[in-house]
C-alpha atoms as a PDB file:
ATOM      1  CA  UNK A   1       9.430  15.547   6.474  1.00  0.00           C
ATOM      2  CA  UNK A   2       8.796  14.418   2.860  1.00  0.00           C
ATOM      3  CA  UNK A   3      12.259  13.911   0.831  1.00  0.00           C
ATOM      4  CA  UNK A   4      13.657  12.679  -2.035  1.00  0.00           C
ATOM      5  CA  UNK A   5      16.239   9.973  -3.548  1.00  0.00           C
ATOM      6  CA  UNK A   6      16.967   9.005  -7.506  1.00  0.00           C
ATOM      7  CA  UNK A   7      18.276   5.767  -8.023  1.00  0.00           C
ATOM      8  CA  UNK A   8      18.879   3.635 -11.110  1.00  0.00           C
ATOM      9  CA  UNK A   9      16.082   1.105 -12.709  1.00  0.00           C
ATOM     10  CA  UNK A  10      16.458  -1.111 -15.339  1.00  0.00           C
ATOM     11  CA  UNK A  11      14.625  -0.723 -18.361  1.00  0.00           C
ATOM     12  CA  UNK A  12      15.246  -2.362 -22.065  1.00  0.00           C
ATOM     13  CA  UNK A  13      17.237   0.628 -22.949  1.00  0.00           C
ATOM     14  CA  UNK A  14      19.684   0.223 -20.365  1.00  0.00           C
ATOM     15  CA  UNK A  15      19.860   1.986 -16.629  1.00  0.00           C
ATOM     16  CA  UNK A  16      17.497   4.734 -16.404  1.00  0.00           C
ATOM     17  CA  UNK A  17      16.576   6.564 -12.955  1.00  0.00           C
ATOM     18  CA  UNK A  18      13.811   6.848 -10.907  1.00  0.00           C
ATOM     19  CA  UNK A  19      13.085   9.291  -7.933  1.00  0.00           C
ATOM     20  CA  UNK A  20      10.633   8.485  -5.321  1.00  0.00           C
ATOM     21  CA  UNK A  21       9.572  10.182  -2.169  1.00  0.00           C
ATOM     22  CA  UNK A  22       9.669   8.728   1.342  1.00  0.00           C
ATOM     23  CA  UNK A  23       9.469   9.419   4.792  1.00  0.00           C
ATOM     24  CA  UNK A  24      12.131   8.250   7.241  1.00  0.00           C
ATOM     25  CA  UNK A  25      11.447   8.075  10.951  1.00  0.00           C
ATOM     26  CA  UNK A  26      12.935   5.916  14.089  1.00  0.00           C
ATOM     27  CA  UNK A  27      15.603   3.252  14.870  1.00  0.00           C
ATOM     28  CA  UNK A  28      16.039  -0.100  15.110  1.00  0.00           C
ATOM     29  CA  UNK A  29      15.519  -2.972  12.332  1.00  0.00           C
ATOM     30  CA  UNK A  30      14.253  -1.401   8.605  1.00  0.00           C
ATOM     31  CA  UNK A  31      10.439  -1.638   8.137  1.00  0.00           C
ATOM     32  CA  UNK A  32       9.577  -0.373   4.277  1.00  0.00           C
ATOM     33  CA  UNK A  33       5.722   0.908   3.750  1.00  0.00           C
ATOM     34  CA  UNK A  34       4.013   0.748   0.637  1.00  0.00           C
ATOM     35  CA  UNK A  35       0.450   2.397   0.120  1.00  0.00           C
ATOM     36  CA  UNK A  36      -2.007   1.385  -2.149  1.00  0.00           C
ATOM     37  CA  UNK A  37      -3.087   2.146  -5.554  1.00  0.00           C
ATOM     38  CA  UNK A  38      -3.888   5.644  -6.245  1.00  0.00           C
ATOM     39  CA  UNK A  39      -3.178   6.388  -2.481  1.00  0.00           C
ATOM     40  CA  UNK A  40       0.035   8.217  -0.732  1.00  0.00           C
ATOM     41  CA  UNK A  41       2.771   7.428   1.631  1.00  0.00           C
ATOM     42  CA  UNK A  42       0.686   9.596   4.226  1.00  0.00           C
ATOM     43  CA  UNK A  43      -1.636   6.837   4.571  1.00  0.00           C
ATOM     44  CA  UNK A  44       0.636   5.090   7.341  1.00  0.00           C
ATOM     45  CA  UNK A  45       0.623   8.619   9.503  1.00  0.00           C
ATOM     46  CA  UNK A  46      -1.591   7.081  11.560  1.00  0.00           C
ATOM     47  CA  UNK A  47       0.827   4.539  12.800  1.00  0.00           C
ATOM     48  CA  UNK A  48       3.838   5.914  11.691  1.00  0.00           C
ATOM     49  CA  UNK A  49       5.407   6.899  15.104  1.00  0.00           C
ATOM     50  CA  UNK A  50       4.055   3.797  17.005  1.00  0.00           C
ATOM     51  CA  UNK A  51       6.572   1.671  14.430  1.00  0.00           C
ATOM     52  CA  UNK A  52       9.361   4.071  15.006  1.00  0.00           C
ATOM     53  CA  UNK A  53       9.322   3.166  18.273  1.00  0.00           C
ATOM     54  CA  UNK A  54      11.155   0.281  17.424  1.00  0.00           C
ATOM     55  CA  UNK A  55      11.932   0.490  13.554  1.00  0.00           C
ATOM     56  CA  UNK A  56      13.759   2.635  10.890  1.00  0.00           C
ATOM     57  CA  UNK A  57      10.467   2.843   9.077  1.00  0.00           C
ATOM     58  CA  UNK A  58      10.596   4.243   5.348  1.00  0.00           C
ATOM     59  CA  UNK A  59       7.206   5.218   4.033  1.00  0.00           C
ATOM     60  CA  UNK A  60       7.427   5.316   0.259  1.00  0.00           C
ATOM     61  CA  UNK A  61       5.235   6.897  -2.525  1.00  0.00           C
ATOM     62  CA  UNK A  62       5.400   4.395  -4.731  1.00  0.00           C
ATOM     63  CA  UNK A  63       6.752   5.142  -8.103  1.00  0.00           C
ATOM     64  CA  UNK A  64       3.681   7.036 -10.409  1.00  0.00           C
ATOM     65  CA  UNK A  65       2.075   7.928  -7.042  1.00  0.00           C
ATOM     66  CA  UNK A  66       1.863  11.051  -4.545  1.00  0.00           C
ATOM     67  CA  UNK A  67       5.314  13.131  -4.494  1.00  0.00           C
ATOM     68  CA  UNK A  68       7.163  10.578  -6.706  1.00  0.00           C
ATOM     69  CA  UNK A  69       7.741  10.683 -10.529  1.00  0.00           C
ATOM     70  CA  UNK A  70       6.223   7.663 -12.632  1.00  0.00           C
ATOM     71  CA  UNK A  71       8.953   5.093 -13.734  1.00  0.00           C
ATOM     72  CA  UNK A  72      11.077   5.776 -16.542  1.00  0.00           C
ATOM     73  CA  UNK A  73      10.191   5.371 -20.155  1.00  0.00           C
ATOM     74  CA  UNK A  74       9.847   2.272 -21.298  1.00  0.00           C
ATOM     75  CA  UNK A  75       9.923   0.696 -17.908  1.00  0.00           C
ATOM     76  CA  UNK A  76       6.145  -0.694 -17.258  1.00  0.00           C
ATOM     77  CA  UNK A  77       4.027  -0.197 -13.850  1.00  0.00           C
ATOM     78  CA  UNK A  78       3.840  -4.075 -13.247  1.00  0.00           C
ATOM     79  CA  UNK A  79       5.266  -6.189 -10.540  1.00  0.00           C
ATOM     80  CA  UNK A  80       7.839  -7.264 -12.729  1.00  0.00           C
ATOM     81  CA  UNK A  81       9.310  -3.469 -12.737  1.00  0.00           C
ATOM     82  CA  UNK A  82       8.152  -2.226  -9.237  1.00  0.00           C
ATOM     83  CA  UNK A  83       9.579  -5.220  -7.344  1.00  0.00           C
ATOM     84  CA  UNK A  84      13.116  -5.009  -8.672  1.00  0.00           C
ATOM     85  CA  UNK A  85      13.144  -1.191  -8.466  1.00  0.00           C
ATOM     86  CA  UNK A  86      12.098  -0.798  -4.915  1.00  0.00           C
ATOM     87  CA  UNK A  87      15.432  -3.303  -4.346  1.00  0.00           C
ATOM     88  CA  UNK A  88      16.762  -0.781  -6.083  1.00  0.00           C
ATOM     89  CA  UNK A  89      15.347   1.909  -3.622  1.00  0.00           C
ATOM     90  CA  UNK A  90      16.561  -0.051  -0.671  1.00  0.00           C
ATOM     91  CA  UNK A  91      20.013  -0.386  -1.563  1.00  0.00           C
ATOM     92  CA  UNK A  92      19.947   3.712  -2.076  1.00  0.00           C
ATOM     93  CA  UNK A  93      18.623   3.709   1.172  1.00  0.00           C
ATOM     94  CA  UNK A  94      20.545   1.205   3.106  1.00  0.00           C
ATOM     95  CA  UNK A  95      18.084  -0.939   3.575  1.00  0.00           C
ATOM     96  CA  UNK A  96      19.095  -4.570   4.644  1.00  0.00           C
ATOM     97  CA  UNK A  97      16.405  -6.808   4.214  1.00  0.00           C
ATOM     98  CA  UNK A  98      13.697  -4.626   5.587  1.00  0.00           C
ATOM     99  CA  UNK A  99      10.704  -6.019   7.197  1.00  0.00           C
ATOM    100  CA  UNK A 100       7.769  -4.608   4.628  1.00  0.00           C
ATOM    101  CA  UNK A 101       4.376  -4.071   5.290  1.00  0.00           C
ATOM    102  CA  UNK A 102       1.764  -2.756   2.598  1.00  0.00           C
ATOM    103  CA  UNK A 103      -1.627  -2.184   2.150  1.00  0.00           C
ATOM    104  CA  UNK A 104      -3.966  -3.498  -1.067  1.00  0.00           C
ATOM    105  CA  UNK A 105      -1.263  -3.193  -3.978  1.00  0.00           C
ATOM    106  CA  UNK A 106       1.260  -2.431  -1.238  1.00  0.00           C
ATOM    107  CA  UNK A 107       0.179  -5.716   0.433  1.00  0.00           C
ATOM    108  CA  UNK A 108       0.511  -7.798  -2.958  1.00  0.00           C
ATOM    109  CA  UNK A 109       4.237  -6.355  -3.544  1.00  0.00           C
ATOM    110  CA  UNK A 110       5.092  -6.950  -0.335  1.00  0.00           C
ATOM    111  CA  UNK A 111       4.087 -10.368  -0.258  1.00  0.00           C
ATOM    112  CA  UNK A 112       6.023 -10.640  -3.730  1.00  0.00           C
ATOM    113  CA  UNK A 113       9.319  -9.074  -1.841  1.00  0.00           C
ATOM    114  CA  UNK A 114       8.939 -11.964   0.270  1.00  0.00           C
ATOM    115  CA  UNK A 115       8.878 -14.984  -2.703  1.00  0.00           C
ATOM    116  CA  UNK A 116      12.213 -12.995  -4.054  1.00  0.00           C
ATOM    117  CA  UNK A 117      13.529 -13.218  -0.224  1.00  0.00           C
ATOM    118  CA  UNK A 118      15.114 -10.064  -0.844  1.00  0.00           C
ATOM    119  CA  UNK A 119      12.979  -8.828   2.977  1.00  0.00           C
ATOM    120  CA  UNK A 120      12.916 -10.309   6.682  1.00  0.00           C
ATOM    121  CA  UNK A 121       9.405 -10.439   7.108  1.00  0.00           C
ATOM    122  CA  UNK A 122       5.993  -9.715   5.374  1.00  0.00           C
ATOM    123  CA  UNK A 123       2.791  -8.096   6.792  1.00  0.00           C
ATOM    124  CA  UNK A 124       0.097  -8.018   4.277  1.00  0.00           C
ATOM    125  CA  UNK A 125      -3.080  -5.457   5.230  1.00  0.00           C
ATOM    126  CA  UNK A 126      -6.002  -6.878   2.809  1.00  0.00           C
ATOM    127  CA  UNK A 127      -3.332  -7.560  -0.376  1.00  0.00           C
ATOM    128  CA  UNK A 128      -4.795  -7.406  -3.743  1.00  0.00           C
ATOM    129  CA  UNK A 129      -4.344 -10.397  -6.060  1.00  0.00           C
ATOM    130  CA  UNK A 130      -6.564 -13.104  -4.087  1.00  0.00           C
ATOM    131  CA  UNK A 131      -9.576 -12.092  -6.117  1.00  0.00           C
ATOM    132  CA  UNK A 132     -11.776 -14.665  -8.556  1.00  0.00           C
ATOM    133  CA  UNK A 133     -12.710 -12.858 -11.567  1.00  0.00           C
ATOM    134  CA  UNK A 134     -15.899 -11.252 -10.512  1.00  0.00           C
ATOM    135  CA  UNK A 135     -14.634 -10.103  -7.350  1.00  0.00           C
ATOM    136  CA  UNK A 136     -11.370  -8.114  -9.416  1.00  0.00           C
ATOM    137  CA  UNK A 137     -14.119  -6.513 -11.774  1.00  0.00           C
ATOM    138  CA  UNK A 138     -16.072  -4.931  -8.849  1.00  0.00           C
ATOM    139  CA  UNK A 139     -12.957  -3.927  -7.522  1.00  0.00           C
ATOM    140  CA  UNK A 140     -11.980  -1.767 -10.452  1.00  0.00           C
ATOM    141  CA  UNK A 141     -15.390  -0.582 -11.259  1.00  0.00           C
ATOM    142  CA  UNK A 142     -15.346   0.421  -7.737  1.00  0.00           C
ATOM    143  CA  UNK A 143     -11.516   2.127  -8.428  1.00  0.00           C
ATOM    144  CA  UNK A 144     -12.297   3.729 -11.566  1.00  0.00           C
ATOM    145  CA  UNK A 145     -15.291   5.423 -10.321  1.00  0.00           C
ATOM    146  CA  UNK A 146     -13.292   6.853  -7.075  1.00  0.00           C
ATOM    147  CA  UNK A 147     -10.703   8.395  -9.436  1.00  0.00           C
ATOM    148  CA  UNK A 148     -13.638   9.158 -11.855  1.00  0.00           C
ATOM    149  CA  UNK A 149     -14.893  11.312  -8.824  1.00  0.00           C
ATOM    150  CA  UNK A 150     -11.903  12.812  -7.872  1.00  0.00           C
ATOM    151  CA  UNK A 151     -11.205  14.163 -10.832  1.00  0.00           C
ATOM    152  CA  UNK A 152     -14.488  15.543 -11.492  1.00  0.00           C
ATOM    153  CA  UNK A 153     -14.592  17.652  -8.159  1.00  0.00           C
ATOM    154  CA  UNK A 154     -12.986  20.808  -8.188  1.00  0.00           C
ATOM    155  CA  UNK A 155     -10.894  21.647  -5.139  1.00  0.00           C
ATOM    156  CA  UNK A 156     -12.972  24.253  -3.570  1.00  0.00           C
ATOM    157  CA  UNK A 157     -15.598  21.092  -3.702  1.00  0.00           C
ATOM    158  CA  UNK A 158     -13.698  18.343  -2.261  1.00  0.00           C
ATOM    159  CA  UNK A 159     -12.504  20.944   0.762  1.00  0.00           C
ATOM    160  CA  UNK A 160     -16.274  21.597   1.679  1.00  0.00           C
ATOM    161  CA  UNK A 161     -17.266  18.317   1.430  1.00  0.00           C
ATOM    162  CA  UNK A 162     -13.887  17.467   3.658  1.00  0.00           C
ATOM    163  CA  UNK A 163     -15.162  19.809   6.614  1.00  0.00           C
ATOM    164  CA  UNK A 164     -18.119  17.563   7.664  1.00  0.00           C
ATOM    165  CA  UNK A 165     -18.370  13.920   8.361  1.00  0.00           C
ATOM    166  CA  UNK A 166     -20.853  12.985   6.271  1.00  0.00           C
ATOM    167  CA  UNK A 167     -18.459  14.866   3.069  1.00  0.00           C
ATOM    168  CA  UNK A 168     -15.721  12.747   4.486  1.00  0.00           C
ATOM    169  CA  UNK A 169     -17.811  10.038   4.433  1.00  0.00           C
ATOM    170  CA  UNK A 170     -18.498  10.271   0.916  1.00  0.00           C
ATOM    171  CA  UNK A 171     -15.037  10.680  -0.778  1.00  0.00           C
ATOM    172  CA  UNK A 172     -13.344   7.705   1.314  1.00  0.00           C
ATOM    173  CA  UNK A 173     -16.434   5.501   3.246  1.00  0.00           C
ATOM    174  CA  UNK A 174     -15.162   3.155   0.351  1.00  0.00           C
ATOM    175  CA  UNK A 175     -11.975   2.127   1.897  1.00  0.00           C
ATOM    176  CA  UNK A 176     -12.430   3.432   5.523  1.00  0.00           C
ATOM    177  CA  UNK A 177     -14.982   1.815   8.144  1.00  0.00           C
ATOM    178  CA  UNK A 178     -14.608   4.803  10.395  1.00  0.00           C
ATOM    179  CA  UNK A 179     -14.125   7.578   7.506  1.00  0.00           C
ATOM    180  CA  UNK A 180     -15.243  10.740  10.277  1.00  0.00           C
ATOM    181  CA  UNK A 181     -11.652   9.710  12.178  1.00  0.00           C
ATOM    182  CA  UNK A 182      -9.574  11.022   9.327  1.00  0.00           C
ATOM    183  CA  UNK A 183      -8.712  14.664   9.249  1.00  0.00           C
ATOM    184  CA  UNK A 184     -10.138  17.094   6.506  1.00  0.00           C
ATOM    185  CA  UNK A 185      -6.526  18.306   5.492  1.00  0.00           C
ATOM    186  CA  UNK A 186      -5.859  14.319   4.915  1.00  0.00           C
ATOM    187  CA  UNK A 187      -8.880  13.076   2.860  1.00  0.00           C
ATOM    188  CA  UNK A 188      -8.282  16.259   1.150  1.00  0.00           C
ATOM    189  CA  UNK A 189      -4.781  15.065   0.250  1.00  0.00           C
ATOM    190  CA  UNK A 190      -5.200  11.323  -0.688  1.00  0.00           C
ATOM    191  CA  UNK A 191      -8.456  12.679  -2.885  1.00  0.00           C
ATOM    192  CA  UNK A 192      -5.868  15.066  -4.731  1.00  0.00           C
ATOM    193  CA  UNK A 193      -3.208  12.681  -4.280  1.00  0.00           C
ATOM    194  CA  UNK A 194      -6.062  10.120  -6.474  1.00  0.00           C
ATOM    195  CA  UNK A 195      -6.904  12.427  -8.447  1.00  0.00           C
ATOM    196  CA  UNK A 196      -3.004  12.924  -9.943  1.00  0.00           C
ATOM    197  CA  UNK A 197      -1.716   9.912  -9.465  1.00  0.00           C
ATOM    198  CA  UNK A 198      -0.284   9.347 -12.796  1.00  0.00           C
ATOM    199  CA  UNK A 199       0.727   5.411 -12.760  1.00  0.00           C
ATOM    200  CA  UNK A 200      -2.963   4.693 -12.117  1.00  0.00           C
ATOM    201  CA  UNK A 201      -4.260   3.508 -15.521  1.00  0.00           C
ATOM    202  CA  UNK A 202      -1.379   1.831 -16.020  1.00  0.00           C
ATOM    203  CA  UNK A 203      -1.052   0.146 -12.921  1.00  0.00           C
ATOM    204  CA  UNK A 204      -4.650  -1.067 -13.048  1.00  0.00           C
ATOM    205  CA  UNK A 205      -4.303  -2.267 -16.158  1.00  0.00           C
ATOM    206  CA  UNK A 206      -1.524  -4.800 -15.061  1.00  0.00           C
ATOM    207  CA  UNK A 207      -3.904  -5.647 -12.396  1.00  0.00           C
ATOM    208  CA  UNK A 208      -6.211  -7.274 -14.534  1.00  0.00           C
ATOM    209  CA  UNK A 209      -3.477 -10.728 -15.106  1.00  0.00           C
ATOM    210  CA  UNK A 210      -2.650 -10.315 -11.287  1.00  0.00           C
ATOM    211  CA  UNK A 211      -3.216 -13.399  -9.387  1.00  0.00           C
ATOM    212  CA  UNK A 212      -1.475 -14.023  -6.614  1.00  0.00           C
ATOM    213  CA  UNK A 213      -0.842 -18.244  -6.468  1.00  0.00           C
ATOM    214  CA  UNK A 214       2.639 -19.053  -4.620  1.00  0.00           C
ATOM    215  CA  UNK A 215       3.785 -19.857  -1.250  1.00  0.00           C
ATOM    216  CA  UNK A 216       5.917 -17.566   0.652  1.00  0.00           C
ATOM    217  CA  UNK A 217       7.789 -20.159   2.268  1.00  0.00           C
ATOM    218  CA  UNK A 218      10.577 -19.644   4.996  1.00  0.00           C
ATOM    219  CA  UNK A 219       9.709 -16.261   6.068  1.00  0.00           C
ATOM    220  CA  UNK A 220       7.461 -14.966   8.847  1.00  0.00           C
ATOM    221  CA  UNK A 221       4.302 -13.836   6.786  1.00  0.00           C
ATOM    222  CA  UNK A 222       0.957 -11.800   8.194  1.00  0.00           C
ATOM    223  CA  UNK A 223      -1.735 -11.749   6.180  1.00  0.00           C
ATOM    224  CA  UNK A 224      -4.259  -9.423   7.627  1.00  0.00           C
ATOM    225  CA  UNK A 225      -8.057  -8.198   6.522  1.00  0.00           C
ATOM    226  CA  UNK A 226     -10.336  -5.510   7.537  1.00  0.00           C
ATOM    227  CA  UNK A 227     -13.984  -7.633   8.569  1.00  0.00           C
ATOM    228  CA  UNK A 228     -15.477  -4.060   7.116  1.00  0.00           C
ATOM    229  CA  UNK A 229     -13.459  -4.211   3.514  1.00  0.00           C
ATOM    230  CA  UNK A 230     -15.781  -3.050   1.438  1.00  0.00           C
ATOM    231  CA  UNK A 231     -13.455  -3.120  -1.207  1.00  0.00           C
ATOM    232  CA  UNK A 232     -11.666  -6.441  -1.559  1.00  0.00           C
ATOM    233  CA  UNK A 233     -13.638  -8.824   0.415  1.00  0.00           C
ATOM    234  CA  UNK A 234     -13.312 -10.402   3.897  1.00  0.00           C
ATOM    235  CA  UNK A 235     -13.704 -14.069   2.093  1.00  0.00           C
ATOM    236  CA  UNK A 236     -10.198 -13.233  -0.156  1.00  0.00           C
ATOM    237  CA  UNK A 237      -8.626 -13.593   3.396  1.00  0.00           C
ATOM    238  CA  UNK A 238      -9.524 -17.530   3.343  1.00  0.00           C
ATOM    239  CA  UNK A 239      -8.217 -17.998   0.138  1.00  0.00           C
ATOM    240  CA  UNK A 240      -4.830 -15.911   0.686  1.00  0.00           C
ATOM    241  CA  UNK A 241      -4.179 -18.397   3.234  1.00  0.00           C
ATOM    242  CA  UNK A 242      -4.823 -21.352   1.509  1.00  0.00           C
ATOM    243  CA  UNK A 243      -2.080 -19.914  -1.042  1.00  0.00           C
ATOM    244  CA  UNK A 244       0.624 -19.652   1.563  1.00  0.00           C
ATOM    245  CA  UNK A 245      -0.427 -21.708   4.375  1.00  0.00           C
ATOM    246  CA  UNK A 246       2.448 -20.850   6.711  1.00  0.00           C
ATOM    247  CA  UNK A 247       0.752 -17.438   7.201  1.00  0.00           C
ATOM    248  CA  UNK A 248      -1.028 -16.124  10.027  1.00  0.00           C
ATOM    249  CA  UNK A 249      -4.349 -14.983   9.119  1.00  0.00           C
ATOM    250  CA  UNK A 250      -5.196 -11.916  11.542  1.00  0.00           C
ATOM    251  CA  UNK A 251      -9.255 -10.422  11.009  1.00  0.00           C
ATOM    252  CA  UNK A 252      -9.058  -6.929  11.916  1.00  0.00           C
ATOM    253  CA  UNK A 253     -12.187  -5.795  13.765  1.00  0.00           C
ATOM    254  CA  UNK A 254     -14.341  -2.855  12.832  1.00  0.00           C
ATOM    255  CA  UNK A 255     -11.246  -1.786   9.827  1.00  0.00           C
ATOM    256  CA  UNK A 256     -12.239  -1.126   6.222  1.00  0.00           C
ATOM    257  CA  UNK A 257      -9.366  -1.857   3.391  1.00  0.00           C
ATOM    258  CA  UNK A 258      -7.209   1.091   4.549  1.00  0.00           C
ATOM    259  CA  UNK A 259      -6.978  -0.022   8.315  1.00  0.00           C
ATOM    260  CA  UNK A 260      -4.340   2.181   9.425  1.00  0.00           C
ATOM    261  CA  UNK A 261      -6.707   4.848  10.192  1.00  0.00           C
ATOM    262  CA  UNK A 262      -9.348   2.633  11.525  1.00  0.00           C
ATOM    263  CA  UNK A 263      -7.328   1.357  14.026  1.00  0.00           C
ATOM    264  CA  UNK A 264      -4.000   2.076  14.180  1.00  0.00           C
ATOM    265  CA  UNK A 265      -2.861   0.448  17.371  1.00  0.00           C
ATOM    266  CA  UNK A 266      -4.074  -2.812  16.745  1.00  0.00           C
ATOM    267  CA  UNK A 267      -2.288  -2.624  12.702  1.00  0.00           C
ATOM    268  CA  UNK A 268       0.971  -1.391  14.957  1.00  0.00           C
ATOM    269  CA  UNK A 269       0.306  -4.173  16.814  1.00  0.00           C
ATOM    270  CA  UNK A 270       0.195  -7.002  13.981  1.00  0.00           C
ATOM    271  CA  UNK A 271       3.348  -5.203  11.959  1.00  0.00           C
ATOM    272  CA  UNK A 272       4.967  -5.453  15.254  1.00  0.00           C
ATOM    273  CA  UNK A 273       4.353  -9.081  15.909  1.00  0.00           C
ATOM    274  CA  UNK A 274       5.378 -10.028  12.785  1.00  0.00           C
ATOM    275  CA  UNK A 275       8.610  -8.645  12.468  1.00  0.00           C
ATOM    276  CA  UNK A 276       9.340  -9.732  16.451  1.00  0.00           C
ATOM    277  CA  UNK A 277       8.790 -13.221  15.022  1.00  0.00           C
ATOM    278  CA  UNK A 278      11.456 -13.237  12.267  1.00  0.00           C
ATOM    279  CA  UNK A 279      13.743 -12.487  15.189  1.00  0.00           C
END
């Protein structure tokens, strides 16, 4: 069950508070989730209860995002902000050093967690910010025209076109290999959840100085990409590991950029290994 928890940021104006919804399953060592942009926390469903087999896993709407409230006022939606806030979120939580794994601009902040040492371990699913400049554009072309169509369609449309696989197909075949697998109530969701997802334009606008170019050093770090990603591309994988070269690079067979759906066991599997190996 989806709940709640305010905590405060800071912001040039002094303390102001956020409040971001999670999800909160299992035992064991912390493992925080982060979704990508314009996506929900219900994006890790798929392997939510393999993890809490053997984790306190948090799945978080990032702030401007599904259920939770954009940051405050004068706060900005760049890594500068988000990072330090979702410390913030941790220590409400009682997170120590959680293992993090996240997905596209989950992937990139988690992999940023990791440089600030501030988690255990990092799992990366097909993290944004390994781009060249061509490569980013086509990226938020492709972006802007999936929230482009999400607004456009009115509800009654996107449920009909959710009830058949070729509809689902359609609204998510960008970042899904195997779109038919998800459920109509869910690619119903994540299209509304895209469609109001109010730190969007901001967030992509940060995007466009992203690049990520430090090690990670000192920390168990997975790296892993889709070999269907038709979003960021396969060939980013090479070059995250040439930027931090202690990482294991992981190709994830017949997954798109959202691979928890695609294959759920086998993205259990690599969070799994990962955070077994900062033990």
């Amino acid at each position: 069950m989806t709940a709640t928890v305010s905590f405060p940021v800071p912001s040039p104006h002094g303390p102001r508070t956020a409040t971001v919804a999670y999800e909160r399953r299992g035992a064991g060592e912390p493992l925080l989730l982060l979704h990508g942009i314009g996506h929900h926390l219900q994006a890790w469903h798929p392997v939510l209860d393999l993890l809490a087999a053997d984790h306190d896993v948090v799945a978080v709407d990032l702030p401007g995002f599904g259920a939770s409230g954009p940051l405050p006022d004068g706060v900005p939606h760049g890594l500068g902000s988000i990072v330090p806030a979702l410390g913030a979120l941790c220590e409400a939580l009682g997170l120590d050093r959680p293992h993090v794994a996240g997905n596209s601009l989950g992937g990139l902040i988690a992999l940023e967690m990791g440089r600030d040492k501030t988690v255990r371990s990092v799992t990366a699913l097909s993290p944004a910010g390994f781009w060249n400049e061509p490569e980013r554009r086509y990226a938020f072309t492709t972006l802007r025209a999936m929230r482009a169509g999400a607004r456009a369609l009115p509800r009654p449309a996107v449920e009909r076109l959710a009830r058949t696989r070729a509809g689902r197909a359609a609204l998510t075949g960008t970042i899904y290999a195997r779109p038919g697998r998800r459920s109509p109530e869910a690619v119903v969701a994540e299209t509304l959840a895209l469609r109001g997802a109010h730190g969007f334009a901001e967030t992509l606008a940060a995007g466009t100085r992203v690049r990520f170019s430090d090690d990670v050093p000192g920390l168990p770090v997975t790296i892993a990409w889709g070999d269907r990603d038709r979003l960021l591309l396969p060939r980013q994988g090479v070059r995250a590991k040439r930027t931090v070269p202690d990482a294991r690079l992981v190709r994830l067979r017949g997954c798109g950029h959202v691979p928890m759906n695609d294959d759920p066991a086998l993205v259990a599997r690599v969070i799994r290994d990962t955070t077994r190996a900062a033990r």
